[in-house]
Protein backbone atom coordinates (compact mmCIF):
# COMPACT_ATOMS: atom_id res chain seq x y z
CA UNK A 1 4.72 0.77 -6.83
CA UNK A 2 6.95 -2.13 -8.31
CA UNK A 3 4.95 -4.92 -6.83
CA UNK A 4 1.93 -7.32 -7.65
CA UNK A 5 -0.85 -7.01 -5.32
CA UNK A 6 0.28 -10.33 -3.46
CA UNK A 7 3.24 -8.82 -2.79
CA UNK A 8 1.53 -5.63 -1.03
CA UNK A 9 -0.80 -8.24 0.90
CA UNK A 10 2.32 -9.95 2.16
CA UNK A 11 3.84 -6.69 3.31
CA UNK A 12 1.02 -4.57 4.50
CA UNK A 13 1.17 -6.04 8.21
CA UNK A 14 4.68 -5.29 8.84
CA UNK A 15 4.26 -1.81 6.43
CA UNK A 16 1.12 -0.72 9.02
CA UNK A 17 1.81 -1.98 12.19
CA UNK A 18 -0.68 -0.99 14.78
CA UNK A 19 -2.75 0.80 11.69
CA UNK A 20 -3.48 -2.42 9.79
CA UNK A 21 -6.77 -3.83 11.29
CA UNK A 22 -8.00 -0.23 10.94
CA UNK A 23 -7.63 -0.03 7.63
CA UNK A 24 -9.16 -1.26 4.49
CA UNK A 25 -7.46 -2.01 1.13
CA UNK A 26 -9.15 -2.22 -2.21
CA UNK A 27 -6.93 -3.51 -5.20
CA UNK A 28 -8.13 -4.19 -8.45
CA UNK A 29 -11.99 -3.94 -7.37
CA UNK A 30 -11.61 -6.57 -4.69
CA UNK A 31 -12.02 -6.04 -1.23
CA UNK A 32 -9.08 -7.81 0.58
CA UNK A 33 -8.85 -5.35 4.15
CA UNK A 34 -12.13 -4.32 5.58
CA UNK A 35 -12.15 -2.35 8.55
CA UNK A 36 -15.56 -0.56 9.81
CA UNK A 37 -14.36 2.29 10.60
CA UNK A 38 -11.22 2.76 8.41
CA UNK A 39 -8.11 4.85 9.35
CA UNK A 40 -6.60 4.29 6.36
CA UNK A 41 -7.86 3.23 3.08
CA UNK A 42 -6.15 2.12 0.53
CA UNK A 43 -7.27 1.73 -3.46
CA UNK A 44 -4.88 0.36 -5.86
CA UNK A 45 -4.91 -1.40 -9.21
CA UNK A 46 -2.62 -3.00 -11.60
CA UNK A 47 -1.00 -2.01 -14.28
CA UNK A 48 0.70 -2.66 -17.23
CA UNK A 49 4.60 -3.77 -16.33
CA UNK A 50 7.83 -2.34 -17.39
CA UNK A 51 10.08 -3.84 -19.23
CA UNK A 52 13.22 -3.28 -19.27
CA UNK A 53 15.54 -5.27 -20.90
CA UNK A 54 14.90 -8.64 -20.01
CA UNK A 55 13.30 -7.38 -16.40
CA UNK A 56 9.42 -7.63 -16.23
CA UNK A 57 8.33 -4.70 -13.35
CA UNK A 58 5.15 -5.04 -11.90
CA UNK A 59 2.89 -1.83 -11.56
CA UNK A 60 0.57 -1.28 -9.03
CA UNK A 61 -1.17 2.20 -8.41
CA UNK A 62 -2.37 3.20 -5.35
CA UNK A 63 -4.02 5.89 -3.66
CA UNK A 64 -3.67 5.98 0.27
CA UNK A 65 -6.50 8.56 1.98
CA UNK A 66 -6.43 8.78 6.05
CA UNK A 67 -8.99 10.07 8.26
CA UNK A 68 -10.20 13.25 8.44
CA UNK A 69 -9.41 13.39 12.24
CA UNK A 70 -5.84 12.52 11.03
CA UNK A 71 -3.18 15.22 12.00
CA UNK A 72 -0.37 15.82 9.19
CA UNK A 73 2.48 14.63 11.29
CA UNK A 74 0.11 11.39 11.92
CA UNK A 75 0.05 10.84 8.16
CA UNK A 76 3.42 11.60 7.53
CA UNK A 77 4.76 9.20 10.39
CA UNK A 78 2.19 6.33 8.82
CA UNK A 79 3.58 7.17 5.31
CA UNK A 80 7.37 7.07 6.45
CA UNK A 81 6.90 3.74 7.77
CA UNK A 82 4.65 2.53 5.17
CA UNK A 83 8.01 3.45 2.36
CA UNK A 84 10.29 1.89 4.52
CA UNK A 85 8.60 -1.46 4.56
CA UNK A 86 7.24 -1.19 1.06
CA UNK A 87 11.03 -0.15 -0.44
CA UNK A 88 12.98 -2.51 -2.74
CA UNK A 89 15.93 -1.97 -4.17
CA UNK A 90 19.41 -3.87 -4.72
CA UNK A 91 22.95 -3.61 -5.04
């Protein structure tokens, strides 16, 4: 993703909705979302940015793992709006 982990922190509520306090996030070793029994967890860490040009990108890679109890359209409905809240772009 093109974002610094503050940037995910600020937009995870909105990204997970009703998933968010059932999920835990893990980003560069440090706990930050701790749920007990997690829904969704989510690892990430930073890494080197892009340049191009003059523009400095941000990288952050992240791994998001559901439950097992999780059925595929489940996933794919949390993903969808996870994207659509997570997307930047401009024009």
């Amino acid at each position: 993703m093109g974002c610094t982990p503050e940037d995910l922190v600020r937009w995870l509520p909105q990204a997970l909705g009703d998933l968010y306090p059932n999920s835990t996030v893990v980003l560069d070793g440090n706990i930050l979302l701790s749920a007990k029994i997690p829904e969704l967890q989510i690892e990430g860490r930073s890494k080197p940015s892009r340049k191009i040009a003059l523009l400095d990108i941000p990288v952050l890679d992240l791994r998001l793992k559901f439950a097992e109890n999780w059925t595929a359209i489940q996933c794919e409905t949390a993903l969808k709006r996870f994207d659509l809240y997570t997307r930047r772009g401009g024009g």
